[in-house]
N, C-alpha and C. Protein backbone atom coordinates (compact mmCIF):
# COMPACT_ATOMS: atom_id res chain seq x y z
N UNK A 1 99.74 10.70 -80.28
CA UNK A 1 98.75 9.81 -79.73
C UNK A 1 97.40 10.53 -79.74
N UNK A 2 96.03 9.91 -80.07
CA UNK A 2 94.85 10.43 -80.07
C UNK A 2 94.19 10.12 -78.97
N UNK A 3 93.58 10.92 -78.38
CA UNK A 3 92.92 10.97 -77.20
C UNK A 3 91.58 11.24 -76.77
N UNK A 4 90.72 10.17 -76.49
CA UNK A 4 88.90 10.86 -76.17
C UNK A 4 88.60 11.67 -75.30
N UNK A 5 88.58 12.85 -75.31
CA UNK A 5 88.07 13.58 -74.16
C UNK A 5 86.46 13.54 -73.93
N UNK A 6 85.55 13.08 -72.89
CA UNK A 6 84.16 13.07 -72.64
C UNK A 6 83.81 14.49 -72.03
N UNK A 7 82.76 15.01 -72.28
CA UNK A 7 82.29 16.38 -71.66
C UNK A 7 83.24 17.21 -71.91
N UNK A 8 83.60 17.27 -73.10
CA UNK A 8 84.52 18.19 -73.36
C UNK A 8 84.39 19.59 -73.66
N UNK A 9 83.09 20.04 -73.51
CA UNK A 9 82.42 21.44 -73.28
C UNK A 9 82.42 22.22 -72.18
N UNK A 10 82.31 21.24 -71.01
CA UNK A 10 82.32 21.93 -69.79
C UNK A 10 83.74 22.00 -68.96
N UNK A 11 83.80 22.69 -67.76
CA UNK A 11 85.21 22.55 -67.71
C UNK A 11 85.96 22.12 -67.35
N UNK A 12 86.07 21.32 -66.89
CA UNK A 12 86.46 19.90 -66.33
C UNK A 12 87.20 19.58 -67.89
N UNK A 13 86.51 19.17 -68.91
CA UNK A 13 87.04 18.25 -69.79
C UNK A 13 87.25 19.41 -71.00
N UNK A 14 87.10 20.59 -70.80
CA UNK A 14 87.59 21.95 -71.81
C UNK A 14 89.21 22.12 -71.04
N UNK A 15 89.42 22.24 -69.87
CA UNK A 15 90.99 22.23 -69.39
C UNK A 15 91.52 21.24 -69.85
N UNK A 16 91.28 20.18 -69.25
CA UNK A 16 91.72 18.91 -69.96
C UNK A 16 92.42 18.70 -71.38
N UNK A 17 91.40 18.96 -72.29
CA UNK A 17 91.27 19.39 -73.64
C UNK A 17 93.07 20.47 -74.00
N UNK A 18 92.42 21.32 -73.15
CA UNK A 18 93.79 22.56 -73.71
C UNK A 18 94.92 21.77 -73.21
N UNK A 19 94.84 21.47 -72.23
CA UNK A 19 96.21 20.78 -71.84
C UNK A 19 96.86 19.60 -72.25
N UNK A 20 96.01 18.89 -72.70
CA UNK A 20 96.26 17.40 -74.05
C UNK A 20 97.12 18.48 -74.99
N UNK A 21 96.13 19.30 -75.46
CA UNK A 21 96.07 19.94 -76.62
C UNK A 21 97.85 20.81 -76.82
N UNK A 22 98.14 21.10 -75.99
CA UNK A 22 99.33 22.10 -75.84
C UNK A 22 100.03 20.98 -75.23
N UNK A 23 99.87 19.78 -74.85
CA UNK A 23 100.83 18.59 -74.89
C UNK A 23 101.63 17.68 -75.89
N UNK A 24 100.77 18.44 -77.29
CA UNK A 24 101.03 17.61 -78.72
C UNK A 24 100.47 16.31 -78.91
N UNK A 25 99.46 16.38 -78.13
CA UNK A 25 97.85 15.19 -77.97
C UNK A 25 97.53 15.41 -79.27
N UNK A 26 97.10 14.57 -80.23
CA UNK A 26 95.50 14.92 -81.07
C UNK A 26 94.43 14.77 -80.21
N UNK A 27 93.52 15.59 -79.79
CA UNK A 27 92.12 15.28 -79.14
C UNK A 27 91.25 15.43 -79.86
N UNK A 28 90.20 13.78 -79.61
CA UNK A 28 88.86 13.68 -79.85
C UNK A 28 88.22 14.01 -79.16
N UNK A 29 87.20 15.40 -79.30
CA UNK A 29 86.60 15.72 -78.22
C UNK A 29 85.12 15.29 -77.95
N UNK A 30 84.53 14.95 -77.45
CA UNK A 30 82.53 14.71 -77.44
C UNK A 30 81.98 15.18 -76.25
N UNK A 31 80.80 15.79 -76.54
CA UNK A 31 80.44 16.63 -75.52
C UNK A 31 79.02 16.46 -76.12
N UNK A 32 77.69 16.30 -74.58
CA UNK A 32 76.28 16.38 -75.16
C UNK A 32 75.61 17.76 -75.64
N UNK A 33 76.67 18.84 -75.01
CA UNK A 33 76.33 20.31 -75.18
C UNK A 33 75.14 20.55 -74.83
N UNK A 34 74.38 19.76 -73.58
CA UNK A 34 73.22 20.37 -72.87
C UNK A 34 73.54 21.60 -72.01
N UNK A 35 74.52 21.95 -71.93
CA UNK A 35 74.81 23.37 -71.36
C UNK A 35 75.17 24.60 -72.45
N UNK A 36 73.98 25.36 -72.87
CA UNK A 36 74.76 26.50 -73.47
C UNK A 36 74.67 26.35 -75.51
N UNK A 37 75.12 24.92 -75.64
CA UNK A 37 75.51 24.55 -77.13
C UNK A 37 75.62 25.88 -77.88
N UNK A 38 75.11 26.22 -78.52
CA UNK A 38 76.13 26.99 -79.47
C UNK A 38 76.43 28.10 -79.16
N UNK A 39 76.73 28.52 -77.82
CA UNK A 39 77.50 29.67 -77.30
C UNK A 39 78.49 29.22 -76.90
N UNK A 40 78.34 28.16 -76.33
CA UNK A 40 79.38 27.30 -75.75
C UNK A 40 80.73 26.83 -76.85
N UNK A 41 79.78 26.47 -77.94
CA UNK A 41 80.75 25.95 -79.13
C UNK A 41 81.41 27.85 -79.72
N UNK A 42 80.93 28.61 -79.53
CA UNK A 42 81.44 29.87 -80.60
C UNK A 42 82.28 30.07 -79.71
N UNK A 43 81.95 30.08 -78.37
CA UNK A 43 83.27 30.68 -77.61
C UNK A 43 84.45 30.32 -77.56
N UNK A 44 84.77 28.24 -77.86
CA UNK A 44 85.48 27.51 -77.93
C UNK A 44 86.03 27.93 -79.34
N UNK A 45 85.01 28.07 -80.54
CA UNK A 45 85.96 27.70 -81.67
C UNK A 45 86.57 29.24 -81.80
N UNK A 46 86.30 30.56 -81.34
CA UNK A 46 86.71 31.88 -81.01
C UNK A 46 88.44 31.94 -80.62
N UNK A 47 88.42 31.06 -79.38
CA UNK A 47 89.15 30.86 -78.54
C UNK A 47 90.97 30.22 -79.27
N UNK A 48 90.32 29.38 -80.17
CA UNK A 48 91.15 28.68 -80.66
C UNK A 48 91.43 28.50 -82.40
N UNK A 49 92.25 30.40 -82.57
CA UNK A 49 92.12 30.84 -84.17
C UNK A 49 92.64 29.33 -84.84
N UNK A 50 93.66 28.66 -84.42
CA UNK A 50 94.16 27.67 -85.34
C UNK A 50 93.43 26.43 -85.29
N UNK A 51 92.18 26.35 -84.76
CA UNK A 51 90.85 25.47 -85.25
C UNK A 51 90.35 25.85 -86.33
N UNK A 52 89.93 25.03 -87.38
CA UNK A 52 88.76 25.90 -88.54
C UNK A 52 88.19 25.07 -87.81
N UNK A 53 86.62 25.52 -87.97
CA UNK A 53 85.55 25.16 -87.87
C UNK A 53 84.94 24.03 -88.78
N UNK A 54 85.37 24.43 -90.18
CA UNK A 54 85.04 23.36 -91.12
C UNK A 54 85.77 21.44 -91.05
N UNK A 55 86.79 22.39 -90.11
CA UNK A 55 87.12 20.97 -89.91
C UNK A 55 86.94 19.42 -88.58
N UNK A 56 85.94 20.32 -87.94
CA UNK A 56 84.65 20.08 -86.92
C UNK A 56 83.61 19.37 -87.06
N UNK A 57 83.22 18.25 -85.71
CA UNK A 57 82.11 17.69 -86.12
C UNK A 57 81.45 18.20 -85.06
N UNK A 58 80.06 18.20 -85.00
CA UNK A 58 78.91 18.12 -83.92
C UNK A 58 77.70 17.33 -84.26
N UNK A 59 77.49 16.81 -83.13
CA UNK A 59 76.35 15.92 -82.89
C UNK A 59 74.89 16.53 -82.18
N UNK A 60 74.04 16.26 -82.60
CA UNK A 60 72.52 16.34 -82.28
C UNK A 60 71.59 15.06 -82.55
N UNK A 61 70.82 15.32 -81.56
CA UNK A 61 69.61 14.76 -81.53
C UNK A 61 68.35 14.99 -82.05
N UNK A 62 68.15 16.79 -81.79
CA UNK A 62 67.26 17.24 -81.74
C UNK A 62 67.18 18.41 -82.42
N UNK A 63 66.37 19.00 -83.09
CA UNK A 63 66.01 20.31 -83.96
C UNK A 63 66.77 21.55 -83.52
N UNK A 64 66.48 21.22 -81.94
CA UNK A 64 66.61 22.61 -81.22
C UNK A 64 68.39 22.72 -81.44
N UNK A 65 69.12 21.77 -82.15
CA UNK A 65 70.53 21.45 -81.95
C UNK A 65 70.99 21.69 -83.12
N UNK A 66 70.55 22.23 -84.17
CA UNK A 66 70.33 22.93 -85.05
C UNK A 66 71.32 24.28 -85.26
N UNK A 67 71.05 24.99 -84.63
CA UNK A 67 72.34 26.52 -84.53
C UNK A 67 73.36 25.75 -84.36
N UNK A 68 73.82 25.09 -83.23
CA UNK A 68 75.10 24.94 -83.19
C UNK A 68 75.63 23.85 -84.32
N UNK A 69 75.19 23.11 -84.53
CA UNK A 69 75.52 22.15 -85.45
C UNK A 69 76.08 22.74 -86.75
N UNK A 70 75.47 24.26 -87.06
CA UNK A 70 75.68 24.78 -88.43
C UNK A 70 77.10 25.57 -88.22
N UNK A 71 77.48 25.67 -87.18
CA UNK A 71 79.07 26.17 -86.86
C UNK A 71 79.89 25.27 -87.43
N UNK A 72 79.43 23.83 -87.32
CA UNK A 72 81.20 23.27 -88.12
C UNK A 72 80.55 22.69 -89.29
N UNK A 73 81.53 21.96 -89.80
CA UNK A 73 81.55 21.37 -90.93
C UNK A 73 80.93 20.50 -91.17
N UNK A 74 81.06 19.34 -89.91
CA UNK A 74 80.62 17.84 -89.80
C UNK A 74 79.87 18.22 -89.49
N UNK A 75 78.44 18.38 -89.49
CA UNK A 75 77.50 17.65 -88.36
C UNK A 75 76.78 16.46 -88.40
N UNK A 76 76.41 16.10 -87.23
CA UNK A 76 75.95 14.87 -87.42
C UNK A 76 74.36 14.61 -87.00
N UNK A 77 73.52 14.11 -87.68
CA UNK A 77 72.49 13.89 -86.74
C UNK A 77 72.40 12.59 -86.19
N UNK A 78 72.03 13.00 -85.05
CA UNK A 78 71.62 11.45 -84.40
C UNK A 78 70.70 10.99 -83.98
N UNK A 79 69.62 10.19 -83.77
CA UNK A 79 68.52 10.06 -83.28
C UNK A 79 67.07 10.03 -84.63
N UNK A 80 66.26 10.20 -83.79
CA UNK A 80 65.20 9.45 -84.66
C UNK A 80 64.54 10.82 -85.20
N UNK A 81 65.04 12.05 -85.04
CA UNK A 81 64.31 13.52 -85.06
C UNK A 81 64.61 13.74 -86.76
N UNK A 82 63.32 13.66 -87.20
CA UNK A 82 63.44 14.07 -88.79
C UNK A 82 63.08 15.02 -89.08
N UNK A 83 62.83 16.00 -88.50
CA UNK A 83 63.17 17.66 -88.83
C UNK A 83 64.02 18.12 -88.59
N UNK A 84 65.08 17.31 -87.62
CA UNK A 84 66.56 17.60 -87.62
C UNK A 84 66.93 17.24 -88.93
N UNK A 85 66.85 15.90 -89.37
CA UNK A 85 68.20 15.81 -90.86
C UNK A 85 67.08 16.47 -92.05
N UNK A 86 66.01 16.98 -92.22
CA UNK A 86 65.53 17.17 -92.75
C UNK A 86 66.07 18.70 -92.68
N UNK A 87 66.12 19.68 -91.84
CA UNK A 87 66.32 21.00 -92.20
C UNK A 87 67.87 21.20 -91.98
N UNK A 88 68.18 20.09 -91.35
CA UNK A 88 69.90 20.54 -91.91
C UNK A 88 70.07 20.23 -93.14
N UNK A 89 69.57 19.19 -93.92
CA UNK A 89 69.57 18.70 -95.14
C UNK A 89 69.90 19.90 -96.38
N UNK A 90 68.75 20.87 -95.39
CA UNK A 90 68.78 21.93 -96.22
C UNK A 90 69.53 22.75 -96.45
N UNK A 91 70.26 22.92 -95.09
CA UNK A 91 71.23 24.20 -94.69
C UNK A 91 72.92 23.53 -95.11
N UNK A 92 73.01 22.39 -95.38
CA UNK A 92 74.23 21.82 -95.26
C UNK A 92 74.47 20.85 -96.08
N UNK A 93 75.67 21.05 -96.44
CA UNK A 93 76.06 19.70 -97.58
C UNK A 93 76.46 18.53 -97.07
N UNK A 94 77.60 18.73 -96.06
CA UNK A 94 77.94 17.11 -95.49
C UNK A 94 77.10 17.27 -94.33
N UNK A 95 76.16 16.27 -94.46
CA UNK A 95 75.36 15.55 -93.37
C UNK A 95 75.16 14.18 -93.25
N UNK A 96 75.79 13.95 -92.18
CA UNK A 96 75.83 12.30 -91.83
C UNK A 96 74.51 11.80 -90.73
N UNK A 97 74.59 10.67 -90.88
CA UNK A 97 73.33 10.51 -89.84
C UNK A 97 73.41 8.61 -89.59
């Protein structure tokens, strides 16, 4: 069964997460990552060798969302910020928006 986890960065919905997760859950995770973002994300994808990264999405809004976004595979931009898809454009092959 697939499962949405919300705020799935912080810890509330990062326990959550492991415990779906080691339940034989698939979890969808989404998180705004206004806390931390891409320390937050390295520590998570660190944490968990049998994640690739490439097989990861992240979402942004904004430029500054940029580092972390370049950790996985997916990223996504979102929002109206065109120096976001513009310099991931650069840095990255799959970019959705």
């Amino acid at each position: 069964m697939k499962v949405l986890v919300t705020g799935a960065a912080g810890y509330i919905g990062s326990v959550t997460t492991e415990t779906l997760l080691g339940a034989g859950y698939e979890v969808v995770a989404l998180d705004n990552l206004e806390g931390g973002k891409r320390a937050a994300v390295q520590r998570k994808l660190e944490s968990r060798p049998d994640v690739d990264p490439r097989d990861c999405w992240a979402y942004g809004d904004h430029v500054s969302d940029l580092p972390m976004m370049e950790l996985v595979g997916h990223p996504v931009a979102v929002g109206e910020d065109k120096e976001l898809r513009e310099r991931l454009a650069e840095r990255v092959k799959d970019v959705r928006a």
